[in-house]
Protein backbone atom coordinates (compact mmCIF):
# COMPACT_ATOMS: atom_id res chain seq x y z
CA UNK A 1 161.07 16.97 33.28
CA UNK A 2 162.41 13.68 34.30
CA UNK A 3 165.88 12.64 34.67
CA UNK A 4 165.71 10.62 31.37
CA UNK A 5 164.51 13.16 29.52
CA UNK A 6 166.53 15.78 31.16
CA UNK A 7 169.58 13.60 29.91
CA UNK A 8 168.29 13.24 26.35
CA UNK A 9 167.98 17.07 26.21
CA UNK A 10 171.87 17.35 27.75
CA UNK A 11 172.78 14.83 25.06
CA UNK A 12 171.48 16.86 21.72
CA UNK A 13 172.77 20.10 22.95
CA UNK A 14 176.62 18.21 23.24
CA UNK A 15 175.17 17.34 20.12
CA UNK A 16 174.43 20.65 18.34
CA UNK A 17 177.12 22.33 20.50
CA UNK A 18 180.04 19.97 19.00
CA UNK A 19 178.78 20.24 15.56
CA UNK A 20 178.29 23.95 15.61
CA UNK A 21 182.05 24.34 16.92
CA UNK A 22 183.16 21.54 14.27
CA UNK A 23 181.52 23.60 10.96
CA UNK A 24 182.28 27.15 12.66
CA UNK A 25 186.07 25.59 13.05
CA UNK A 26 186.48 24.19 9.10
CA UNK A 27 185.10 27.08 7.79
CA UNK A 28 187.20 29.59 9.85
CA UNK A 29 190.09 27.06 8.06
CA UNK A 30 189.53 27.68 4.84
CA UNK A 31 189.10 31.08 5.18
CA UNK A 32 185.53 31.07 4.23
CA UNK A 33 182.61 33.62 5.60
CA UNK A 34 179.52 32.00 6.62
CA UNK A 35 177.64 32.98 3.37
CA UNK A 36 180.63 31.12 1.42
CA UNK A 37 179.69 27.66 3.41
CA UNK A 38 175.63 28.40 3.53
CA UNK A 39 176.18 29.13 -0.58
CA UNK A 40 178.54 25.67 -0.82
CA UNK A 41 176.30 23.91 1.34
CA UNK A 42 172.65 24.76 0.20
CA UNK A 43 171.77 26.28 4.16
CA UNK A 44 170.77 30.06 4.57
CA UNK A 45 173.44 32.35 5.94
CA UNK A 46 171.19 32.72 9.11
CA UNK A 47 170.36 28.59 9.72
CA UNK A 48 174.26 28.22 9.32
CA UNK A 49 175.21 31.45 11.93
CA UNK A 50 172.28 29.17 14.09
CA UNK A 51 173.97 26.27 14.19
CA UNK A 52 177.54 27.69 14.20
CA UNK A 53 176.23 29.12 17.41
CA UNK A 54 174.92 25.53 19.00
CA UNK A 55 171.15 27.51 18.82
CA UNK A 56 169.51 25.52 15.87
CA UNK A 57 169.25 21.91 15.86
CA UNK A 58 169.74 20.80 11.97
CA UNK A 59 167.98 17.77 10.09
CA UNK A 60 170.37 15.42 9.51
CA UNK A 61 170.40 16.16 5.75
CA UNK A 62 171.27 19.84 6.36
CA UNK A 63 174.55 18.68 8.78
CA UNK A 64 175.48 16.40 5.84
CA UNK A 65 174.86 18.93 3.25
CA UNK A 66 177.23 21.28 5.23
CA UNK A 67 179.50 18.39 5.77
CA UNK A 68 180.05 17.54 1.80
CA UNK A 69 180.93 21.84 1.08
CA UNK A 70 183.71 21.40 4.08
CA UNK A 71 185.35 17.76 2.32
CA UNK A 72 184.30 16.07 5.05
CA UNK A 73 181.66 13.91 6.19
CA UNK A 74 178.55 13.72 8.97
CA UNK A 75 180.23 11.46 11.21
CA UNK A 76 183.52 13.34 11.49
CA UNK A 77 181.30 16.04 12.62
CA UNK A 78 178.93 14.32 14.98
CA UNK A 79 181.14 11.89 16.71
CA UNK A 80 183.00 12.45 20.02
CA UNK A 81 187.01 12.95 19.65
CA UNK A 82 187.45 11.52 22.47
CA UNK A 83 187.04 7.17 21.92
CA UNK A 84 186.83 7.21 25.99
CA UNK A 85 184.30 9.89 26.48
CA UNK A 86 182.22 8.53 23.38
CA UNK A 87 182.65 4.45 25.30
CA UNK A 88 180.33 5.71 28.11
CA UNK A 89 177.47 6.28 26.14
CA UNK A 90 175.73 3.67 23.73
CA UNK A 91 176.07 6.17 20.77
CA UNK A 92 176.19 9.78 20.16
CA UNK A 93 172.36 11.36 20.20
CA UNK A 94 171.64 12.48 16.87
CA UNK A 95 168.33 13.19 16.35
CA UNK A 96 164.88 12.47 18.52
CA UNK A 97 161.37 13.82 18.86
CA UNK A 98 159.04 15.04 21.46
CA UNK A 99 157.15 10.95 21.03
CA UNK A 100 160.67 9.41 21.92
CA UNK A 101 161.54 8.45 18.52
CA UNK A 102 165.82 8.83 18.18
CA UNK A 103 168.58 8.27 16.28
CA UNK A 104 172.02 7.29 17.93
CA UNK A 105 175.37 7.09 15.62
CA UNK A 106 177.43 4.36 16.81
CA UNK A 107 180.24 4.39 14.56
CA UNK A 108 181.72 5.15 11.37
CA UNK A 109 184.75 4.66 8.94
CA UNK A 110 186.34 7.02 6.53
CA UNK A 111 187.55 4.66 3.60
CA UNK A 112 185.23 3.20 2.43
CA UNK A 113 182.66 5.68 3.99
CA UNK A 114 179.99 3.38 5.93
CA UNK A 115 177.85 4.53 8.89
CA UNK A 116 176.46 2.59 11.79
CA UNK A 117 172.98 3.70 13.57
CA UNK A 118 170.60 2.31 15.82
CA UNK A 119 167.00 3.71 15.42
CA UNK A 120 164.19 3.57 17.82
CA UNK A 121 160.49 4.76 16.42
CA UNK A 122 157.50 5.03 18.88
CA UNK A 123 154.60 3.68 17.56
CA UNK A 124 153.33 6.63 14.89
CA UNK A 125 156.75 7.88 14.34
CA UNK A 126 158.18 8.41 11.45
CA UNK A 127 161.31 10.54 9.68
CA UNK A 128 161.18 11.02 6.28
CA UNK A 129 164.91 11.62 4.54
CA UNK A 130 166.25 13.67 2.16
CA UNK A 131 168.25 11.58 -0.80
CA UNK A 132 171.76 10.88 -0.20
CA UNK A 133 174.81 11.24 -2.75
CA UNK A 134 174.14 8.53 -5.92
CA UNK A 135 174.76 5.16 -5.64
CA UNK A 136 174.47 5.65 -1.88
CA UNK A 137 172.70 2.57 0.60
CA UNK A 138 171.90 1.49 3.36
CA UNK A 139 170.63 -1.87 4.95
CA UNK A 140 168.43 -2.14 7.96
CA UNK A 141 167.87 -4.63 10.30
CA UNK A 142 164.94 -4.63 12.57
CA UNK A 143 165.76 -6.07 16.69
CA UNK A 144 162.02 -5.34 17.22
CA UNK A 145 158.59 -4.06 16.08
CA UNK A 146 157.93 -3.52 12.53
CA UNK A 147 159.48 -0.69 10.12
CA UNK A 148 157.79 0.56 6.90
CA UNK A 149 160.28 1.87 4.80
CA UNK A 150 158.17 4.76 2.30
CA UNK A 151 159.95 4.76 -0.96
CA UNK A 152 158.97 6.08 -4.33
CA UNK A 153 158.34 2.84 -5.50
CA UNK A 154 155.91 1.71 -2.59
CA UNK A 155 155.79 0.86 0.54
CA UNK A 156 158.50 -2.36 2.50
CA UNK A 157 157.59 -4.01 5.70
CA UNK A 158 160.70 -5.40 7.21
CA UNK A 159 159.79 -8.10 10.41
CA UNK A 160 162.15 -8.43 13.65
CA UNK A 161 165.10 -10.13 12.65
CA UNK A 162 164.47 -9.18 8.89
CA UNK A 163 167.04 -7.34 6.92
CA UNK A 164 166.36 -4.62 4.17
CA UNK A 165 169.18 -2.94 1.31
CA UNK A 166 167.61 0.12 -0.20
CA UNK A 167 169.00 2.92 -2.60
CA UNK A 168 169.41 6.24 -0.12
CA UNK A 169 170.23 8.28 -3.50
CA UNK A 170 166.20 9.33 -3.39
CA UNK A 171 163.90 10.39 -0.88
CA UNK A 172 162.61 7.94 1.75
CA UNK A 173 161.16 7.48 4.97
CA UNK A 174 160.77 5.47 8.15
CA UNK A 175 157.44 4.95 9.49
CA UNK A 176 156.24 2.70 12.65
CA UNK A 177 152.47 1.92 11.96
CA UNK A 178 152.67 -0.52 15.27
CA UNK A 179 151.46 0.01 18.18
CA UNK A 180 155.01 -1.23 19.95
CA UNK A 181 158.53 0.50 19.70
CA UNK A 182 160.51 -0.37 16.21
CA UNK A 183 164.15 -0.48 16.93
CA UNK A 184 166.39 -1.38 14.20
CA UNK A 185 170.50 -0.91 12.88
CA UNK A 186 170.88 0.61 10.02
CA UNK A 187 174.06 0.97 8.21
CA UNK A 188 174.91 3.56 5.86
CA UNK A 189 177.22 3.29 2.95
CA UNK A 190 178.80 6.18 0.13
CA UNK A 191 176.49 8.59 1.41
């Protein structure tokens, strides 16, 4: 394994870990069992034990799903407490796949809820998304290669240095049909 990839792995099991101990932590708080938060939260007793435990790494929609039962929200969740800690890194690992495709959170505020990502999809990649809350958006803005966003009502090609606002209240997914890297921001709000 290289060292890069040796890192990445280190960086989604701080990842899983912290979430796990964040959801295991609220839920202990409100005096709930597990089977209380999997019911709230639309996960299986045993996926939510899994990630409680740091042994399951969740899709994004599950950890936001889990996140909306416990009145809070996927950022409070997945970002570092610690501002210093969380400066020496360009963004807290959040999702990635064996091809190198990955998701880093940068940022986020609490009121008004808005998100802020930066994406990287190999060429091939692609993550498809479960719908957000309604009336929930987000706008991408592609640094490099070309991203396809699927949506139900066809497919969007945004260019580098191209911006895109879509609805996140259905589902929808990224795709890179290039044969270079797309890296893009994408911002999240009321989701």
């Amino acid at each position: 394994m290289s060292s890069e990839a040796a890192a990445d792995s280190s960086a989604t099991q701080q990842f899983v870990t912290r979430i796990g101990g964040r959801i295991r932590a609220l839920r202990k708080q409100r005096g709930w069992s597990v089977q209380q938060l999997g019911e709230a939260g639309e996960v299986s007793r045993r996926m939510l034990t899994q990630i409680e435990l740091g042994q399951a790494n969740p899709s994004l929609a599950t950890v936001d799903r889990v996140a909306r039962a416990l009145n809070t929200d996927f950022a409070a969740l997945a970002l570092p407490a610690d501002d210093a800690a969380h400066a020496e890194v360009e963004g807290t690992l959040v999702w990635q796949a064996p091809d190198g495709s990955q998701a880093l959170l940068l940022g986020a505020t609490q009121e008004p809820r808005a998100e802020l990502w930066r994406w990287t999809l190999a060429p091939g990649g692609r993550y498809a998304a479960e719908a957000d809350r309604p009336g929930a958006q987000e706008i991408h803005h592609v640094l490099s290669g070309r991203l396809t966003l699927s949506l139900p009502t066809g497919a969007q090609v945004v260019a580098p240095g191209q911006s895109a606002v879509i609805a996140s209240d259905q589902e929808y997914a990224y795709r890179n049909e290039g044969a270079e890297p797309v890296v893009f921001v994408r911002v999240v709000t009321g989701a």
